[in-house]
PDB file of N, CA and C in Angstrom:
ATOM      1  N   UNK A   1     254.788 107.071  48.304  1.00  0.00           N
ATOM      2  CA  UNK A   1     254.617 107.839  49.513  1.00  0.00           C
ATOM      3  C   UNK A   1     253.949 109.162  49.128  1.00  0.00           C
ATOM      4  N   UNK A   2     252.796 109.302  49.829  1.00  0.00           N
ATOM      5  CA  UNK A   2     252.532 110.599  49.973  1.00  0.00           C
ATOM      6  C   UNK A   2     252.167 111.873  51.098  1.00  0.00           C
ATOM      7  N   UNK A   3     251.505 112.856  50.921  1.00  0.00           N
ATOM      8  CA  UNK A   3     251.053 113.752  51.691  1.00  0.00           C
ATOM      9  C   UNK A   3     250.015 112.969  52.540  1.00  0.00           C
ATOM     10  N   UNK A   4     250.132 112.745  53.741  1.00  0.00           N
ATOM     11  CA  UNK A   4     249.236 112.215  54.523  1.00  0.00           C
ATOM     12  C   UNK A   4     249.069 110.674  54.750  1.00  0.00           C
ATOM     13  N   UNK A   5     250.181 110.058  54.333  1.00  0.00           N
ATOM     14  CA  UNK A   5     250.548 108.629  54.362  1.00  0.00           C
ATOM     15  C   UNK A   5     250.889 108.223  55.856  1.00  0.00           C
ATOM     16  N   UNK A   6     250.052 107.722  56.512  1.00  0.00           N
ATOM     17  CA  UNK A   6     250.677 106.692  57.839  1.00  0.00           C
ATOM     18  C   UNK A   6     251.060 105.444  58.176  1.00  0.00           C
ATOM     19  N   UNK A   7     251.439 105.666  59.476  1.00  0.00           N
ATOM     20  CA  UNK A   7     251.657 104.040  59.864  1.00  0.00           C
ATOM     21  C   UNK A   7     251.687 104.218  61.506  1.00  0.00           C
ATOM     22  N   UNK A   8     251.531 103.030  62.261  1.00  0.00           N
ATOM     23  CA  UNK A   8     251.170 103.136  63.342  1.00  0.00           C
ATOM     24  C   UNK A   8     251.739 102.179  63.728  1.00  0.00           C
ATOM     25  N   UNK A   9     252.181 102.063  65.141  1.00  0.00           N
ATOM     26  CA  UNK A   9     252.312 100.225  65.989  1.00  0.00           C
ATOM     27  C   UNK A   9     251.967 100.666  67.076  1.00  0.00           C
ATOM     28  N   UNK A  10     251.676  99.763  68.255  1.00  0.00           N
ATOM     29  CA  UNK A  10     251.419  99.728  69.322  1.00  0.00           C
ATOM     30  C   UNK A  10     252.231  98.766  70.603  1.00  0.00           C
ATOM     31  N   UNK A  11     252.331  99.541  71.748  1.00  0.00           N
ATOM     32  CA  UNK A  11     252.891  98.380  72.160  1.00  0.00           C
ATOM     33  C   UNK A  11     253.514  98.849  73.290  1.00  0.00           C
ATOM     34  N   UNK A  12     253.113  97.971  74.475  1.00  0.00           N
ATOM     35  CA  UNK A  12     253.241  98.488  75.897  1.00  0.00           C
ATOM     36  C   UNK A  12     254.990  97.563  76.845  1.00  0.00           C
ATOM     37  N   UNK A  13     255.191  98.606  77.332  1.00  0.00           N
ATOM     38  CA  UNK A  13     256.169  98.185  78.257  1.00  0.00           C
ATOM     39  C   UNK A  13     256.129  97.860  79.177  1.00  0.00           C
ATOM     40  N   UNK A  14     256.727  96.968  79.380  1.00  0.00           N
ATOM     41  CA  UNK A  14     256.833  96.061  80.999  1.00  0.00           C
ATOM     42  C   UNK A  14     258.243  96.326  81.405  1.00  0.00           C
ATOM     43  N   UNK A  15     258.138  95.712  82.908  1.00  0.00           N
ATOM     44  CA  UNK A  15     259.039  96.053  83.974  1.00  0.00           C
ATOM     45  C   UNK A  15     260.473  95.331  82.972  1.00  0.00           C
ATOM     46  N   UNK A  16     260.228  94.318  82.756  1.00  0.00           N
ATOM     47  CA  UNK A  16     261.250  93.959  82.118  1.00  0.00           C
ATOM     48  C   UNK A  16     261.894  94.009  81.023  1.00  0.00           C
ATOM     49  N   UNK A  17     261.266  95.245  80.755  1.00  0.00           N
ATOM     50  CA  UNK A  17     261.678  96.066  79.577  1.00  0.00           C
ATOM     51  C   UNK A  17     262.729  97.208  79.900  1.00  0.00           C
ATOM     52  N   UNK A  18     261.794  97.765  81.183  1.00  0.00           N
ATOM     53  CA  UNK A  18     263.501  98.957  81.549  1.00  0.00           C
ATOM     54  C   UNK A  18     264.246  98.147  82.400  1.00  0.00           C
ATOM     55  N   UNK A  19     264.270  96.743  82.873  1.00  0.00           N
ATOM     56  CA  UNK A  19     265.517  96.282  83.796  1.00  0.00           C
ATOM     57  C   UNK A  19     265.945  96.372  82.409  1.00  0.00           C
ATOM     58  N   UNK A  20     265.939  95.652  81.190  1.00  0.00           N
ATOM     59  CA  UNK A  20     266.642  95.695  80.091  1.00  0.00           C
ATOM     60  C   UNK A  20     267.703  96.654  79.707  1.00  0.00           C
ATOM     61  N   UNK A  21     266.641  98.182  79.464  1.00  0.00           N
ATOM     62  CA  UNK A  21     266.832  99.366  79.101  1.00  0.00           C
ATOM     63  C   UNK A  21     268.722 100.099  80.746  1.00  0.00           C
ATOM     64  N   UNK A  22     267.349  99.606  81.981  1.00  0.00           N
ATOM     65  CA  UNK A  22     268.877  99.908  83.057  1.00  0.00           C
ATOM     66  C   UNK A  22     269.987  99.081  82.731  1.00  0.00           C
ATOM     67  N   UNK A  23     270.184  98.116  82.316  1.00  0.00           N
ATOM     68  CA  UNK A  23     271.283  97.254  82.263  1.00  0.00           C
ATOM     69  C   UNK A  23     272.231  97.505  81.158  1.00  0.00           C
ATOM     70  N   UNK A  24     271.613  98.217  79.758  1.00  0.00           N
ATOM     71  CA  UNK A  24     272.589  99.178  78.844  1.00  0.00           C
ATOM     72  C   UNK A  24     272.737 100.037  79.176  1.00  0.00           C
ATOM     73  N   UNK A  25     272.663 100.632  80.207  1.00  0.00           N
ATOM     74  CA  UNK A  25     273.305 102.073  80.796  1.00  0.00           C
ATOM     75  C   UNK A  25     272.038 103.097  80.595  1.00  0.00           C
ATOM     76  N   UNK A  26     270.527 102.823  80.891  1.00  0.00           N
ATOM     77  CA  UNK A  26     270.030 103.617  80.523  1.00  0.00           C
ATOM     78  C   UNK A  26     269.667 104.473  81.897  1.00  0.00           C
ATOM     79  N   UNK A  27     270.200 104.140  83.188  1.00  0.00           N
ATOM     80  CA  UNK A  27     269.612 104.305  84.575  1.00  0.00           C
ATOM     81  C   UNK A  27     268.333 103.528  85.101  1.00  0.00           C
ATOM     82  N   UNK A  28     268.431 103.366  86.508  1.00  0.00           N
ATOM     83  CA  UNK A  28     267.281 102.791  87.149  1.00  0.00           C
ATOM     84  C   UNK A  28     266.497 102.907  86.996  1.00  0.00           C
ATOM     85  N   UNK A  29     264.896 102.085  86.591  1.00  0.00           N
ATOM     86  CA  UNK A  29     263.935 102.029  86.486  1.00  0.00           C
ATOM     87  C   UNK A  29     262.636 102.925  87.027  1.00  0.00           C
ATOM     88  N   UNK A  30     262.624 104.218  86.886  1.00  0.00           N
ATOM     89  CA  UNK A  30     261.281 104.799  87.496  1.00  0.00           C
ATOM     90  C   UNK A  30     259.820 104.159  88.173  1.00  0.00           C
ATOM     91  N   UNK A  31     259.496 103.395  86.672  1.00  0.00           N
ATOM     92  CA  UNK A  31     258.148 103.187  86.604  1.00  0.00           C
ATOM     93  C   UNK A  31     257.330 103.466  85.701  1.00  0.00           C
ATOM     94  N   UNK A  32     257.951 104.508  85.042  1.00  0.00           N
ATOM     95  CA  UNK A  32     257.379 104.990  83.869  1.00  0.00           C
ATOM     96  C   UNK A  32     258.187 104.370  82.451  1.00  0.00           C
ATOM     97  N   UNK A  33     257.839 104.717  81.218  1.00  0.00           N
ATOM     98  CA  UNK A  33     258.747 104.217  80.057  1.00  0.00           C
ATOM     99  C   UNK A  33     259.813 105.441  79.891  1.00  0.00           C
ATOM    100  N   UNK A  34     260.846 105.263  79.826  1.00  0.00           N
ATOM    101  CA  UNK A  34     261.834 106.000  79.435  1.00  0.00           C
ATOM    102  C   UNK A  34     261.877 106.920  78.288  1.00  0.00           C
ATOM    103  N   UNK A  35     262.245 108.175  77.970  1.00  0.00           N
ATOM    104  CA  UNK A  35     261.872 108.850  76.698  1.00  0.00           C
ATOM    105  C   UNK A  35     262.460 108.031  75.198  1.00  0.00           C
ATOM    106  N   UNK A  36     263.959 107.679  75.950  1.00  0.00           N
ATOM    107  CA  UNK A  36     264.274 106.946  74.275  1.00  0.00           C
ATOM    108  C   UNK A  36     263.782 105.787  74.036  1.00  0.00           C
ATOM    109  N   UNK A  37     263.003 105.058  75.198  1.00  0.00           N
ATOM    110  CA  UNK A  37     261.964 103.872  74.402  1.00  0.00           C
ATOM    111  C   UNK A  37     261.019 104.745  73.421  1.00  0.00           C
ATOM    112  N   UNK A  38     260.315 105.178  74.072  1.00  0.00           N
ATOM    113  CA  UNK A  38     259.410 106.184  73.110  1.00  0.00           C
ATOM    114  C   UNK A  38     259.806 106.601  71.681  1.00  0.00           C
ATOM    115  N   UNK A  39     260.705 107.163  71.874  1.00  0.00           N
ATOM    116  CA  UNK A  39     261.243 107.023  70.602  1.00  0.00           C
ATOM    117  C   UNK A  39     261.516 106.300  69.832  1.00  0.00           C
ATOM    118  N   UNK A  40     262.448 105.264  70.311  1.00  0.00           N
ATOM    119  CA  UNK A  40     262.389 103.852  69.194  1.00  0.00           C
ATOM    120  C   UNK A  40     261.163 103.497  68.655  1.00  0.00           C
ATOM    121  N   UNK A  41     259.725 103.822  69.090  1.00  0.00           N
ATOM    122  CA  UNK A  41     259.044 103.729  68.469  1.00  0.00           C
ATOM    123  C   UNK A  41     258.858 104.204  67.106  1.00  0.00           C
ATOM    124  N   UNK A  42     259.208 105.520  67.059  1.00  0.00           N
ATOM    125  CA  UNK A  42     259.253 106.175  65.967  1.00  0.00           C
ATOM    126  C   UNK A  42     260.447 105.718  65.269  1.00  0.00           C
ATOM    127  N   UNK A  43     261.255 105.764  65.783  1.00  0.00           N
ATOM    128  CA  UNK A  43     262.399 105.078  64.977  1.00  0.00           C
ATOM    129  C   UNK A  43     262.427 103.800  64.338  1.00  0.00           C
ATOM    130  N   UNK A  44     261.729 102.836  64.813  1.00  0.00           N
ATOM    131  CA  UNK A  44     261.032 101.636  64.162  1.00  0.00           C
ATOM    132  C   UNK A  44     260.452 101.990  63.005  1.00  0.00           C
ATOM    133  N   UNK A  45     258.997 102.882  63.151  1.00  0.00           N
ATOM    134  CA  UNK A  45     257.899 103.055  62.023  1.00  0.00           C
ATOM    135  C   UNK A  45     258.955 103.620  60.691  1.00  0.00           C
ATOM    136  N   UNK A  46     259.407 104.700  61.293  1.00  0.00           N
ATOM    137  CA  UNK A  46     260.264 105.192  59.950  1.00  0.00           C
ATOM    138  C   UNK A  46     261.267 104.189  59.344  1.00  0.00           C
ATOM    139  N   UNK A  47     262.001 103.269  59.759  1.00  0.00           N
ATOM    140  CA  UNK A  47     262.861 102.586  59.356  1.00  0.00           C
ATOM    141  C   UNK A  47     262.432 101.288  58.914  1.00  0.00           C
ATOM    142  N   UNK A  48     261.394 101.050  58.949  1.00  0.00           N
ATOM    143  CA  UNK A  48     260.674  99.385  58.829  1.00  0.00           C
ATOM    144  C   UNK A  48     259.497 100.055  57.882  1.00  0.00           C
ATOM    145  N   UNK A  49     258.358 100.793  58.534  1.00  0.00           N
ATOM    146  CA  UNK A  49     257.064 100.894  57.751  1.00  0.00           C
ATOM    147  C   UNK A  49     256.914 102.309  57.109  1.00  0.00           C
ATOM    148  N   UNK A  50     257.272 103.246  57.425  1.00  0.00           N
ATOM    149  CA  UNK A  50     257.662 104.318  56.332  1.00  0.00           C
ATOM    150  C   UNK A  50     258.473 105.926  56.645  1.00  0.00           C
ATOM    151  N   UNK A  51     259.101 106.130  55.765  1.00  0.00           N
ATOM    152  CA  UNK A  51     259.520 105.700  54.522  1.00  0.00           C
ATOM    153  C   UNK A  51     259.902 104.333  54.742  1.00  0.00           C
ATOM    154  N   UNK A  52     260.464 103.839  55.606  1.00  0.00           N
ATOM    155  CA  UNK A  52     260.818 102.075  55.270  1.00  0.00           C
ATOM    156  C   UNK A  52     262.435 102.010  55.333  1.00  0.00           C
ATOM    157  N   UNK A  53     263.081 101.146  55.195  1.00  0.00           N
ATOM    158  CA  UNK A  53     264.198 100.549  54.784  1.00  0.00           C
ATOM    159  C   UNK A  53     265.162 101.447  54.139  1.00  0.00           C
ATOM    160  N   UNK A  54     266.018 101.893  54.443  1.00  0.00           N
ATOM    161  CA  UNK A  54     267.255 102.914  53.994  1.00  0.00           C
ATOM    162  C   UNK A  54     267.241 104.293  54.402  1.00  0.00           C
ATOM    163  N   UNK A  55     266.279 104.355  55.370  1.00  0.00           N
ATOM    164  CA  UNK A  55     265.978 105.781  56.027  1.00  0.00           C
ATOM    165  C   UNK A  55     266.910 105.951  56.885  1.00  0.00           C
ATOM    166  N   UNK A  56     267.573 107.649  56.936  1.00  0.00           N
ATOM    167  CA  UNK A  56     268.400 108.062  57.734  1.00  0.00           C
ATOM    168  C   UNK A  56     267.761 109.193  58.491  1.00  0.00           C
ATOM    169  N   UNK A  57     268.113 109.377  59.764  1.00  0.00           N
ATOM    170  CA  UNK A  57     267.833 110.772  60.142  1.00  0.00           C
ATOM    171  C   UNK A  57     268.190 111.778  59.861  1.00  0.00           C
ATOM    172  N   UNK A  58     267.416 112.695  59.613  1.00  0.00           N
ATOM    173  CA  UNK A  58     268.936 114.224  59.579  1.00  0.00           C
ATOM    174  C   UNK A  58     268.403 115.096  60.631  1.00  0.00           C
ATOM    175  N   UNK A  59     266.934 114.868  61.160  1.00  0.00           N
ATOM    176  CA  UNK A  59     266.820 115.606  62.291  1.00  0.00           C
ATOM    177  C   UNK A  59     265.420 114.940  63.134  1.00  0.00           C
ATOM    178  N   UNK A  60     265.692 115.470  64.494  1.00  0.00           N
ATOM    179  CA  UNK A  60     263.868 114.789  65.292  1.00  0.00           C
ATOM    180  C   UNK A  60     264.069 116.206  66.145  1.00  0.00           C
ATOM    181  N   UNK A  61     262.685 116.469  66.575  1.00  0.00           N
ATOM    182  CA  UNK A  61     262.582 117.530  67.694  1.00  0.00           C
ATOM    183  C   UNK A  61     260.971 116.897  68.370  1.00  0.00           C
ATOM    184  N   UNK A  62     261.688 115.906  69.529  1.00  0.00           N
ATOM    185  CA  UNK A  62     260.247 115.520  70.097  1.00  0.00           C
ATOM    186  C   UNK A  62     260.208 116.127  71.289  1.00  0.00           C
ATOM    187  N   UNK A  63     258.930 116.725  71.690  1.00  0.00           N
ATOM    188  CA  UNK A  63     258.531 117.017  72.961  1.00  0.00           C
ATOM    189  C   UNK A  63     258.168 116.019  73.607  1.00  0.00           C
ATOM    190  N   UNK A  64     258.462 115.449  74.883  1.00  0.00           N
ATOM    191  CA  UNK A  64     257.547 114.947  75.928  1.00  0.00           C
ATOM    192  C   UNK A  64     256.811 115.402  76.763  1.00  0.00           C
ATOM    193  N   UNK A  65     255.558 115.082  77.118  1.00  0.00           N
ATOM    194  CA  UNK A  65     254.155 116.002  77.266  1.00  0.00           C
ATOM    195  C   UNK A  65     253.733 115.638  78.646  1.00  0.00           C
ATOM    196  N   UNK A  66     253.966 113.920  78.717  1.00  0.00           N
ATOM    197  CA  UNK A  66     253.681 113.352  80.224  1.00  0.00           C
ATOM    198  C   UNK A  66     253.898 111.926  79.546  1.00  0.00           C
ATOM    199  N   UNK A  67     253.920 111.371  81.125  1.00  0.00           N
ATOM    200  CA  UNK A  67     254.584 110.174  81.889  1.00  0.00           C
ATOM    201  C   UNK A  67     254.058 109.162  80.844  1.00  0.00           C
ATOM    202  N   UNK A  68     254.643 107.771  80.730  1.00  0.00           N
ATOM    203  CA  UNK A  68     253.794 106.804  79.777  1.00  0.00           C
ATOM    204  C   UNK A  68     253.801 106.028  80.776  1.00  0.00           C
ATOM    205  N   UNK A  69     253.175 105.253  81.394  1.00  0.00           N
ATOM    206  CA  UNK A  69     253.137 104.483  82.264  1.00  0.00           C
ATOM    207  C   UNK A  69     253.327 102.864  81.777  1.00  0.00           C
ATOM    208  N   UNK A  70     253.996 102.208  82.719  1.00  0.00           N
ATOM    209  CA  UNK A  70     254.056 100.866  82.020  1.00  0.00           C
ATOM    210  C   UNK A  70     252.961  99.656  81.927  1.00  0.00           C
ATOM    211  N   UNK A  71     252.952  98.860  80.995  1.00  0.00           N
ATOM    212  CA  UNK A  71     251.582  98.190  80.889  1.00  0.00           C
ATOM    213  C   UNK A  71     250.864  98.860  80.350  1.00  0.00           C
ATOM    214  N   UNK A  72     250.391 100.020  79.851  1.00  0.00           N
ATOM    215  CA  UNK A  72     249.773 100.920  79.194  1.00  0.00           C
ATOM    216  C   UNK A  72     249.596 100.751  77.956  1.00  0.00           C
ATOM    217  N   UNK A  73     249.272 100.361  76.632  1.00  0.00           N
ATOM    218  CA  UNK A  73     249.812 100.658  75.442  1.00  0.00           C
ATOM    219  C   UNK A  73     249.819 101.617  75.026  1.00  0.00           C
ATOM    220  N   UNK A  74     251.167 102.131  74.114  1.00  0.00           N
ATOM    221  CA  UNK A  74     251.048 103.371  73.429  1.00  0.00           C
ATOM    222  C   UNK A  74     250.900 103.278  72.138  1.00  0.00           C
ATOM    223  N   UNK A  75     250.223 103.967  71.556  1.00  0.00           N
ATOM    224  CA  UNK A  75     249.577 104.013  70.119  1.00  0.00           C
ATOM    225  C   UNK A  75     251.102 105.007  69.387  1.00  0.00           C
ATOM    226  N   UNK A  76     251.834 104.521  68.934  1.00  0.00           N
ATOM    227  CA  UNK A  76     253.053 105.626  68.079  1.00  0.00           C
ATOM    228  C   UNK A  76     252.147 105.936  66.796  1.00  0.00           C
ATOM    229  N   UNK A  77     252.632 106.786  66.111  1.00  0.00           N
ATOM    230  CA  UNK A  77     252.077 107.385  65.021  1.00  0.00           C
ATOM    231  C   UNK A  77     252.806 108.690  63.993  1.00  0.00           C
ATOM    232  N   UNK A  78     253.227 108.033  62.520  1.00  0.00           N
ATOM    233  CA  UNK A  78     254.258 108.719  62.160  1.00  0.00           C
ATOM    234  C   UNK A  78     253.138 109.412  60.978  1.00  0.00           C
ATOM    235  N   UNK A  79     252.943 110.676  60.564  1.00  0.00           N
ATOM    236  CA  UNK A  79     252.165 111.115  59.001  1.00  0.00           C
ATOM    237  C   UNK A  79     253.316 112.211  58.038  1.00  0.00           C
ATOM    238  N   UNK A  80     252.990 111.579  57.004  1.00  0.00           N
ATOM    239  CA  UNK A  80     254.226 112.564  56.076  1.00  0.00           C
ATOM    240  C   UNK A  80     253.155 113.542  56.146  1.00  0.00           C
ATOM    241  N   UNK A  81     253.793 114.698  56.514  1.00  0.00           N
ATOM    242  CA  UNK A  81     253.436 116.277  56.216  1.00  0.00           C
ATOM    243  C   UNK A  81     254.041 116.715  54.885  1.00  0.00           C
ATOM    244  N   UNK A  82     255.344 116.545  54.410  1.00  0.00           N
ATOM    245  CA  UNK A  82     255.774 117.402  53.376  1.00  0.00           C
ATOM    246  C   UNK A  82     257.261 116.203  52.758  1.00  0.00           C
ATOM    247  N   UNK A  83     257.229 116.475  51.058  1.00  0.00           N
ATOM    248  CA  UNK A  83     257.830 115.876  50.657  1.00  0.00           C
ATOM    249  C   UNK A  83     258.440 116.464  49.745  1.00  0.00           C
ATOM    250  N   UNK A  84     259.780 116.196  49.732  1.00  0.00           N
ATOM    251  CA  UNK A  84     261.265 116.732  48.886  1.00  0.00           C
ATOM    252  C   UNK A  84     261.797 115.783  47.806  1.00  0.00           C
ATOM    253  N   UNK A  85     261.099 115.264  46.772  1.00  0.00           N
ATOM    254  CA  UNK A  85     261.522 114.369  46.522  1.00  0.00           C
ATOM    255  C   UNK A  85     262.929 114.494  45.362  1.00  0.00           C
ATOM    256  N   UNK A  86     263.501 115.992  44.949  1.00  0.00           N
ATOM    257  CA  UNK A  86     264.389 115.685  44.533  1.00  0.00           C
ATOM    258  C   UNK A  86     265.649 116.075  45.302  1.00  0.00           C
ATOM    259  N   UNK A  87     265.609 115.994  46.809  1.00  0.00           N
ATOM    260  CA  UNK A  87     266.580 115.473  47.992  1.00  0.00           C
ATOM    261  C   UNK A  87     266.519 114.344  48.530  1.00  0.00           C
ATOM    262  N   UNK A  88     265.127 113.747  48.003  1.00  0.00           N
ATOM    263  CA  UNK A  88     265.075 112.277  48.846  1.00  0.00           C
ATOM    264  C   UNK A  88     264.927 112.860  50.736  1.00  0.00           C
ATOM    265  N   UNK A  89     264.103 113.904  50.493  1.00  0.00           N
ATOM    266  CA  UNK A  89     263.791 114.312  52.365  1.00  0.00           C
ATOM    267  C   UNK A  89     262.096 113.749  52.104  1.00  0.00           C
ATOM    268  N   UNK A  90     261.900 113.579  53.486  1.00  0.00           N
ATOM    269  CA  UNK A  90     260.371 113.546  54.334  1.00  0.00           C
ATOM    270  C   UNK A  90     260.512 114.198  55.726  1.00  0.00           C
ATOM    271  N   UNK A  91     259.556 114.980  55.767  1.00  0.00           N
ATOM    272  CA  UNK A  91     258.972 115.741  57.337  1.00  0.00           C
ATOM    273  C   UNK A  91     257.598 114.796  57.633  1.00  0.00           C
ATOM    274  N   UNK A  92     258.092 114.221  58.826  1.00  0.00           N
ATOM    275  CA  UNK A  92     256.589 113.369  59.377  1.00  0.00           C
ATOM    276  C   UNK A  92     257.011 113.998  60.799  1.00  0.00           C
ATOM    277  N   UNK A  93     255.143 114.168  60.959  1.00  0.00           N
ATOM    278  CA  UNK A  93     255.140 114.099  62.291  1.00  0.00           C
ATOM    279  C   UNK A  93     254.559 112.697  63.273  1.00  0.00           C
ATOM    280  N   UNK A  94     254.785 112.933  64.278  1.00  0.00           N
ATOM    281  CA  UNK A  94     254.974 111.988  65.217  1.00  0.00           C
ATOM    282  C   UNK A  94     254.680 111.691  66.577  1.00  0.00           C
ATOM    283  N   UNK A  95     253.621 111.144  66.953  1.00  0.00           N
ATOM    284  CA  UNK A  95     252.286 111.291  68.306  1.00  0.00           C
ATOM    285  C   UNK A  95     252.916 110.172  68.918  1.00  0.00           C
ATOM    286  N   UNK A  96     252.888 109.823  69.717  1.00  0.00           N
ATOM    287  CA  UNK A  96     253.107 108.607  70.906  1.00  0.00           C
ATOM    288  C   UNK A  96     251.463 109.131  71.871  1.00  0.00           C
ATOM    289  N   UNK A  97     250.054 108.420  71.759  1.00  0.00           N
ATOM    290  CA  UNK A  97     248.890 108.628  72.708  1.00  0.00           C
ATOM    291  C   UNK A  97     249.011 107.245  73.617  1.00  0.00           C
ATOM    292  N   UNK A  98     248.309 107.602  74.789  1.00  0.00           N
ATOM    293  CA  UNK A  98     247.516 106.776  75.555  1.00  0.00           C
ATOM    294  C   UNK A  98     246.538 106.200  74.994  1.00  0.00           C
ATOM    295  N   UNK A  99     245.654 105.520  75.686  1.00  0.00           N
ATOM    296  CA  UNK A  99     244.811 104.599  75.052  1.00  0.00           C
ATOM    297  C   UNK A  99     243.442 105.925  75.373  1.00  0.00           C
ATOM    298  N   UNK A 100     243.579 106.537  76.272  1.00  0.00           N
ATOM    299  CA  UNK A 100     242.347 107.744  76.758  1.00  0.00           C
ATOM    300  C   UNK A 100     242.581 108.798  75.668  1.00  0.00           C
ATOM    301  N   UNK A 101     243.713 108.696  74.923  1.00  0.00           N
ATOM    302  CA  UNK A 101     244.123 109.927  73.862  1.00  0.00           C
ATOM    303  C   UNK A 101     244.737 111.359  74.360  1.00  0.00           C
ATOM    304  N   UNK A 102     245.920 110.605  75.661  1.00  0.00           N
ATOM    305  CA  UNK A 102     246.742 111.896  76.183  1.00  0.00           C
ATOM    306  C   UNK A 102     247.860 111.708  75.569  1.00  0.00           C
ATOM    307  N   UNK A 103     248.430 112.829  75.330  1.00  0.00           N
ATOM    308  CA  UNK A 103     249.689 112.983  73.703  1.00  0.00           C
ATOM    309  C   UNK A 103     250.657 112.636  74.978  1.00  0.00           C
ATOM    310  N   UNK A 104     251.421 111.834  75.018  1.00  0.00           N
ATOM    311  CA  UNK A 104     252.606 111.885  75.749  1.00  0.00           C
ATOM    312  C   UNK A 104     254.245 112.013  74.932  1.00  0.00           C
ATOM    313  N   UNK A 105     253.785 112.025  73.784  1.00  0.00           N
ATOM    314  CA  UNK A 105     255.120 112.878  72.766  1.00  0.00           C
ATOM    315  C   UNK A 105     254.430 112.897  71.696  1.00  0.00           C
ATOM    316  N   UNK A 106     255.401 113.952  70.951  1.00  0.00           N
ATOM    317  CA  UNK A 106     255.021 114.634  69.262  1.00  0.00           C
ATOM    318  C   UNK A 106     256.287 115.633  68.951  1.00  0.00           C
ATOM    319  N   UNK A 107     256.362 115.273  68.083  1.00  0.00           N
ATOM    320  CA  UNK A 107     257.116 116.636  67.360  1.00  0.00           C
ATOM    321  C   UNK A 107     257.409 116.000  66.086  1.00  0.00           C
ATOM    322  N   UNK A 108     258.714 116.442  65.183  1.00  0.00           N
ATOM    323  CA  UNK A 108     259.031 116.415  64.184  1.00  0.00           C
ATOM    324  C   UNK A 108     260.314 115.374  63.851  1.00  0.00           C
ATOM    325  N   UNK A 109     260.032 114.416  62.725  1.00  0.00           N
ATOM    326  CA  UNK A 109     260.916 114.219  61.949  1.00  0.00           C
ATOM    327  C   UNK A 109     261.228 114.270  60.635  1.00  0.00           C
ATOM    328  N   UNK A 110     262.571 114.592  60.808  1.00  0.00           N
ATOM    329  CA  UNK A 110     262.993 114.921  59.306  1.00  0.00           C
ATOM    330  C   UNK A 110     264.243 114.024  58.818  1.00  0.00           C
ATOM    331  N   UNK A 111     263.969 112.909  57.666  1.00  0.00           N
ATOM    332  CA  UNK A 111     264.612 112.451  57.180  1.00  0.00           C
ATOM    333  C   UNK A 111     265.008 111.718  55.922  1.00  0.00           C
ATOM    334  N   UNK A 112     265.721 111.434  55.218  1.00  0.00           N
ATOM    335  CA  UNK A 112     266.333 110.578  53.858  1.00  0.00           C
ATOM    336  C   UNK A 112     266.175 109.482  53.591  1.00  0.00           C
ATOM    337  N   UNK A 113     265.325 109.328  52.510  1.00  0.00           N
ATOM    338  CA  UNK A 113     265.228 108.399  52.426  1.00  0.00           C
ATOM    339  C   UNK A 113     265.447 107.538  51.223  1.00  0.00           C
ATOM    340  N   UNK A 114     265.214 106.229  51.383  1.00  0.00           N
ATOM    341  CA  UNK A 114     265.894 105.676  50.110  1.00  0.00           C
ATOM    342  C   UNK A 114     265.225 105.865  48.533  1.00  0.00           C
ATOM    343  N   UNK A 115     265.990 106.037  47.848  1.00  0.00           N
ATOM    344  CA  UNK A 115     265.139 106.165  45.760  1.00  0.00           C
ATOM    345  C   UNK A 115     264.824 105.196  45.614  1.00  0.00           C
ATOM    346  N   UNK A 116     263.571 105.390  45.950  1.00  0.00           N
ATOM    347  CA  UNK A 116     262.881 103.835  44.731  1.00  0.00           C
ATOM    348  C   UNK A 116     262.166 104.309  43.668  1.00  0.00           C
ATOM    349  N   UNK A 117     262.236 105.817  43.619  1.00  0.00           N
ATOM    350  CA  UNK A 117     261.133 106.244  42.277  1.00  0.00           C
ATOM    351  C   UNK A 117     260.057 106.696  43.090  1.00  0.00           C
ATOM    352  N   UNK A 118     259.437 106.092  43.793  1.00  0.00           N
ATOM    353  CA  UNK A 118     257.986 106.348  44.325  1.00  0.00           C
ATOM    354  C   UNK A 118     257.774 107.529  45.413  1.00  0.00           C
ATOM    355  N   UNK A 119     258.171 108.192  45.081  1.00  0.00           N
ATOM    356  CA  UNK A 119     258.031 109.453  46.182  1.00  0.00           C
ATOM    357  C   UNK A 119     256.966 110.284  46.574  1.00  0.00           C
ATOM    358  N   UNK A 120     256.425 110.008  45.669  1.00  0.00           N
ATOM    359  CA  UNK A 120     255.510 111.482  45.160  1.00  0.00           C
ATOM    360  C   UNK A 120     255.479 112.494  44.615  1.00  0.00           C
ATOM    361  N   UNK A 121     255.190 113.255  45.274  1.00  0.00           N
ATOM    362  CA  UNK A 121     255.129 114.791  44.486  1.00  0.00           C
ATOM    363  C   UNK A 121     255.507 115.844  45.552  1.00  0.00           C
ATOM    364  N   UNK A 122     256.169 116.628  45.550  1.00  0.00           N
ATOM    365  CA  UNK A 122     256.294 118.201  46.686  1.00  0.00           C
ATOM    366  C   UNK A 122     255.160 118.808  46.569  1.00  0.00           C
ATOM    367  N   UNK A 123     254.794 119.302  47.849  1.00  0.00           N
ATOM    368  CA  UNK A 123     254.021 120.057  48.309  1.00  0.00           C
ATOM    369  C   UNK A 123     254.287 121.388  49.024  1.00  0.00           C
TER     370      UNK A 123
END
């Protein structure tokens, strides 16, 4: 892992995604995607594609910017900014765009991740 390392997924919501989301207690369906779908996005990339597998949070500070509409795809997008590697921390930041390239979230995560040796270097 390094300074400027990404990963990306994509991937649009349907209606039957927030009856889903309403039916765990998330409230009735707007129309729009819900903020903590949005997030699971990011929460995916970090926990699956990077850092990957044994990642914990210790902190997020996302803004939401505007509406994601459903059927839309959203482009998520995680980049290591800065690396701690003898805490085992990463600071990535974190875009959720439209397909026109309107930011509909970003901010910061900060979290632990697992030793495999390969960290990098601090910056």
């Amino acid at each position: 892992m390094r300074i400027g390392d990404r990963a990306e997924l994509q991937r649009s919501f349907t209606t039957g995604d927030l009856t889903a989301y309403a039916e765990l207690g998330g409230g009735p369906p707007d129309g729009t995607v819900p903020e903590p779908l949005i997030a699971a996005l990011f929460s995916y990339l970090l926990g699956v594609e990077l850092p990957g597998p044994g990642t914990n949070y210790l902190k997020q500070d996302i803004a939401y910017l505007a509406p994601a509409p459903l059927g839309v795809p959203l482009t998520a997008t995680v980049e290591v900014t800065r690396i701690r590697p003898e805490k085992n921390i990463v600071d990535l930041w974190a875009t959720a765009r439209l397909p026109d390239g309107t930011v509909v979230a970003e901010g910061r995560s900060l979290v632990k991740f697992a030793d495999t040796g390969h960290a990098g270097s601090a910056v």
